[in-house]
C-alpha atoms as a PDB file:
ATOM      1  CA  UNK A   1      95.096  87.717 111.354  1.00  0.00           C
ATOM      2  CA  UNK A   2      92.289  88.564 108.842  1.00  0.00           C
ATOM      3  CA  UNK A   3      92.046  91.819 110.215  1.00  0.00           C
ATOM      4  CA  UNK A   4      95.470  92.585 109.584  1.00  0.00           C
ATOM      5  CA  UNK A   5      95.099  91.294 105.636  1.00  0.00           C
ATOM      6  CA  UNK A   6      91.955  93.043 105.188  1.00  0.00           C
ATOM      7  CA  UNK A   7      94.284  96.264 106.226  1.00  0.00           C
ATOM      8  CA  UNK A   8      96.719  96.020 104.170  1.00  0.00           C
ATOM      9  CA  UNK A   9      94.816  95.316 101.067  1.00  0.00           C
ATOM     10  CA  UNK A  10      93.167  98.585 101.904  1.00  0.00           C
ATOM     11  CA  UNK A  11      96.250 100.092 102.046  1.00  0.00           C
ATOM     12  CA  UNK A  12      97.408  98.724  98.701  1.00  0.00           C
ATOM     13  CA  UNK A  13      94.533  99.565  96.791  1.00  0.00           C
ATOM     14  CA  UNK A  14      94.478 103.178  98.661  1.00  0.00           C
ATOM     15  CA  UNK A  15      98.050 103.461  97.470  1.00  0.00           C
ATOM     16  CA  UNK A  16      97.084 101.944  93.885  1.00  0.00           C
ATOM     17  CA  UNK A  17      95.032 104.672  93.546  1.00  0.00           C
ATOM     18  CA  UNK A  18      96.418 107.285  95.321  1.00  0.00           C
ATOM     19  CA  UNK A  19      98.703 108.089  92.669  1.00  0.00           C
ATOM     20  CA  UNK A  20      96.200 108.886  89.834  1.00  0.00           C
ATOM     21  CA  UNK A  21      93.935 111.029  92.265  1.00  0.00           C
ATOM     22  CA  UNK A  22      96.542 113.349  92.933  1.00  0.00           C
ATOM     23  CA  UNK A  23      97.572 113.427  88.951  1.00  0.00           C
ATOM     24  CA  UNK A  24      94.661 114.359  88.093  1.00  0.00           C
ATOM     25  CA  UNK A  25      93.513 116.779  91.037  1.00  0.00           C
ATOM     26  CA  UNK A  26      96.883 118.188  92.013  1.00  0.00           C
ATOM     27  CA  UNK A  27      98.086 119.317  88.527  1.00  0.00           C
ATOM     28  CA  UNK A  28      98.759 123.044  89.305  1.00  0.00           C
ATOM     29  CA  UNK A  29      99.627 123.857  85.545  1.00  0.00           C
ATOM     30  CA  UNK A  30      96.548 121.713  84.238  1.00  0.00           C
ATOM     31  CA  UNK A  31      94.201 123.292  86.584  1.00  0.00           C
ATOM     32  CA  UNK A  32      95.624 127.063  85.625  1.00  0.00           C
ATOM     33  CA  UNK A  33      95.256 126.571  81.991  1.00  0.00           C
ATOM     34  CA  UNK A  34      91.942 125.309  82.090  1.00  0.00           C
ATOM     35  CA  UNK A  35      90.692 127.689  85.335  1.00  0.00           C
ATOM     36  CA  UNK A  36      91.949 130.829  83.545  1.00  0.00           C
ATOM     37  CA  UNK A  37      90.189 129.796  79.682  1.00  0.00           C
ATOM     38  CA  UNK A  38      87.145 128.985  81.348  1.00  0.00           C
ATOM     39  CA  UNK A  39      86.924 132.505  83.244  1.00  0.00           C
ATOM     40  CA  UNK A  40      87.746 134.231  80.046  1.00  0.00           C
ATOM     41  CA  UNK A  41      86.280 131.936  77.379  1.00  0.00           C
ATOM     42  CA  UNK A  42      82.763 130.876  78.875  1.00  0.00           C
ATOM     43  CA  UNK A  43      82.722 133.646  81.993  1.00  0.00           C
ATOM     44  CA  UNK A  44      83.716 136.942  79.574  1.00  0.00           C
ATOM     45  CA  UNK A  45      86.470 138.037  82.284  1.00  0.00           C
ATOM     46  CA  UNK A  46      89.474 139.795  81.728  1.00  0.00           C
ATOM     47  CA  UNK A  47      92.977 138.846  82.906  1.00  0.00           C
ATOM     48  CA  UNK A  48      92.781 141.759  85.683  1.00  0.00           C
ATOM     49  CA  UNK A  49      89.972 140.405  87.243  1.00  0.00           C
ATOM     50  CA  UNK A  50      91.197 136.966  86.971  1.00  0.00           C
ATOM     51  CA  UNK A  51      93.999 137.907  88.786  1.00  0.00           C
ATOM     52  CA  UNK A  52      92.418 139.352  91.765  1.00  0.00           C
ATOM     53  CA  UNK A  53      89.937 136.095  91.946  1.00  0.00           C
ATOM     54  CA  UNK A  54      92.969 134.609  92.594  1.00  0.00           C
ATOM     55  CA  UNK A  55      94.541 137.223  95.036  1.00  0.00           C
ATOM     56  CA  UNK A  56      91.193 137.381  97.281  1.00  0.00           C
ATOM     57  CA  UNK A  57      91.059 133.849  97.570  1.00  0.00           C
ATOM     58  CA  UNK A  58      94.591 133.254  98.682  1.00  0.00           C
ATOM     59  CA  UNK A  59      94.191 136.143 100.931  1.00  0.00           C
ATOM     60  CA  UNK A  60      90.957 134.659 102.313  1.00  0.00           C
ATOM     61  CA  UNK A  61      92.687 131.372 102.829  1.00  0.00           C
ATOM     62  CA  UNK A  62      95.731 133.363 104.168  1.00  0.00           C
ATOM     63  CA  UNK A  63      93.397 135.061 106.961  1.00  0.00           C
ATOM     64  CA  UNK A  64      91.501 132.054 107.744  1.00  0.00           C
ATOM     65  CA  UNK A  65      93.687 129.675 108.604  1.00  0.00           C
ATOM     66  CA  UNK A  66      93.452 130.501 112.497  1.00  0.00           C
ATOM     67  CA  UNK A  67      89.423 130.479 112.486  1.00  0.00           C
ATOM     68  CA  UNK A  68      89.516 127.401 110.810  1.00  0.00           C
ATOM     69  CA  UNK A  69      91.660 125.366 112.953  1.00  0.00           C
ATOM     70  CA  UNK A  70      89.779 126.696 115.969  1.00  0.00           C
ATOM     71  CA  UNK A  71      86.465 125.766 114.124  1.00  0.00           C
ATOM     72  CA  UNK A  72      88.034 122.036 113.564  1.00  0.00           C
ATOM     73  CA  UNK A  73      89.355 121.922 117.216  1.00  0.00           C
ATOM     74  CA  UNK A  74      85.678 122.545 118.162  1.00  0.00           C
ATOM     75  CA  UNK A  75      83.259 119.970 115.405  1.00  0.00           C
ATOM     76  CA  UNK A  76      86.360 117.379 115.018  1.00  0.00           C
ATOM     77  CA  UNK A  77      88.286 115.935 112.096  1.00  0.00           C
ATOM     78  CA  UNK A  78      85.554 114.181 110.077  1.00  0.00           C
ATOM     79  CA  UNK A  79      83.002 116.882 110.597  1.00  0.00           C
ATOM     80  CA  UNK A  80      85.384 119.082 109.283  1.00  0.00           C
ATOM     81  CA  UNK A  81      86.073 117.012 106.304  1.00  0.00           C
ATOM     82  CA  UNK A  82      82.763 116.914 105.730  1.00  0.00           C
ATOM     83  CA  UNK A  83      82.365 120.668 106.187  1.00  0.00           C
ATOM     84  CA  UNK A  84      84.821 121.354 103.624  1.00  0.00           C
ATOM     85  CA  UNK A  85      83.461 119.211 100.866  1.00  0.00           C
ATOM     86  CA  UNK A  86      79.871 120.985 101.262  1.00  0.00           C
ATOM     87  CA  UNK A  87      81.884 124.314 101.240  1.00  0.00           C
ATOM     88  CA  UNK A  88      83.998 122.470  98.025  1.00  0.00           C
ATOM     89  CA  UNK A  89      80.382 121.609  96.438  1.00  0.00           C
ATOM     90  CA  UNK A  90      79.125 125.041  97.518  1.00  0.00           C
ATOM     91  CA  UNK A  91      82.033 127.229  95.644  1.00  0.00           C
ATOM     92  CA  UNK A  92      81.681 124.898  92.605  1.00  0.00           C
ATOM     93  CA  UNK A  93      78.065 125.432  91.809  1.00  0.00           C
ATOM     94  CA  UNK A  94      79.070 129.203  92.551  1.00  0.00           C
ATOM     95  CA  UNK A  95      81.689 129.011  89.711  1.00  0.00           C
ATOM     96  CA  UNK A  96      80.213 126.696  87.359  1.00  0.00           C
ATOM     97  CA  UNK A  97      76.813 128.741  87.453  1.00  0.00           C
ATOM     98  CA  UNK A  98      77.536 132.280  88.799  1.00  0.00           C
ATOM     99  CA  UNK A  99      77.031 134.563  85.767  1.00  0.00           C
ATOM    100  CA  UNK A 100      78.220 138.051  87.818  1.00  0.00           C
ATOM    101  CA  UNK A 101      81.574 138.807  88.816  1.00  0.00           C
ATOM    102  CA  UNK A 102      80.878 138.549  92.492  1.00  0.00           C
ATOM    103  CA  UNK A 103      79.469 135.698  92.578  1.00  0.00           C
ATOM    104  CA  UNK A 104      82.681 133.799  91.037  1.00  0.00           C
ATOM    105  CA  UNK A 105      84.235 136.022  93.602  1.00  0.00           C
ATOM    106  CA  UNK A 106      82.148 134.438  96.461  1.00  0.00           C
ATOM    107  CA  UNK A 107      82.931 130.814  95.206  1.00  0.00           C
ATOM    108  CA  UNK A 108      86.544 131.678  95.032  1.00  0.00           C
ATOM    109  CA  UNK A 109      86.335 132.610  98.187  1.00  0.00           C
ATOM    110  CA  UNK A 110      84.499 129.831  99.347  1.00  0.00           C
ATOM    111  CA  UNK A 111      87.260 127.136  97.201  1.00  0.00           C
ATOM    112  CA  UNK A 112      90.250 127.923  99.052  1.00  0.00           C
ATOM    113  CA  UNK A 113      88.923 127.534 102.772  1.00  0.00           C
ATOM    114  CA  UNK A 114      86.994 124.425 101.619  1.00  0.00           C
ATOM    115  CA  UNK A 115      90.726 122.572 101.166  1.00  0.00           C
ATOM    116  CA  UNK A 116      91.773 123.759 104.792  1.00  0.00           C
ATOM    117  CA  UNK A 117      89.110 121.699 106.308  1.00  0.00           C
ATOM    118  CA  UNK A 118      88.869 118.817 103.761  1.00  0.00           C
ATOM    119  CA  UNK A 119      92.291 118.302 103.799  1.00  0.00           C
ATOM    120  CA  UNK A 120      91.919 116.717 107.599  1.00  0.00           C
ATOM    121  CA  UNK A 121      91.185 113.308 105.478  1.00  0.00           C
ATOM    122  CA  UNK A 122      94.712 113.006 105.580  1.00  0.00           C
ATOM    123  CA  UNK A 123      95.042 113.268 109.529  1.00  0.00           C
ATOM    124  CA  UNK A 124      92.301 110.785 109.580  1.00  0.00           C
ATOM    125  CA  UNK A 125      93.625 108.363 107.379  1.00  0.00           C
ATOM    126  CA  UNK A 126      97.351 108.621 109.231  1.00  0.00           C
ATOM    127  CA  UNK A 127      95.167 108.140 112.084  1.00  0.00           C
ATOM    128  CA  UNK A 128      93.323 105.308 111.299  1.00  0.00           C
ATOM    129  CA  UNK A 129      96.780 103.237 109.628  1.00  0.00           C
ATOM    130  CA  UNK A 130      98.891 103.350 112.267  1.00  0.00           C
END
């Protein structure tokens, strides 16, 4: 009986929360704006090479797909999530601190493949509630 409280105040304070998380990580149109003066503003780049940031990481996320669901078959869900928050760390430092063009280009690349595997948290959590 206890067990079955201590659940479901988990699940109300994960849901309590949940909400302001995604506000605040999931605004596309925030995270554009601010992405795109950063890279011209503090990183000197121009809108064309902005642009293809953006069109070699989709296209890396676009071709990995496949490797990375075999690769989370193979180490599991939450060795994968943990995976892709070390990839998620990795491409941010690379961002934040890369001072040559292909080295934003290498954490761009790194960004988009790093939500593929982090994003099993959700398949874990589903797991784990039901």
């Amino acid at each position: 009986m206890e067990g079955e409280k201590l659940k479901r105040r988990k699940v109300m304070v994960s849901n309590s929360i949940l909400p302001f998380f995604i506000g605040i990580s999931g605004d596309l149109m925030f995270f554009i704006a601010i992405s795109t003066l950063f890279l011209t503003v503090v990183k000197g780049l121009t809108a064309a090479q902005i642009s293809l940031l953006s069109t070699v990481s989709n296209l890396s996320c676009i071709l990995l797909q496949i490797p990375a669901l075999k690769i989370i078959q193979k180490i599991g869900n939450e060795k994968a999530i943990r995976l892709g928050t070390i990839m998620l760390l990795c491409s941010s430092l690379l961002i934040t601190f890369g001072n040559q063009y292909w080295v934003i280009l290498i954490g761009y690349i790194l960004y988009q493949p790093s939500f593929l595997f982090k994003k099993m948290d959700h398949v874990v959590l589903k797991s784990n509630l039901n």
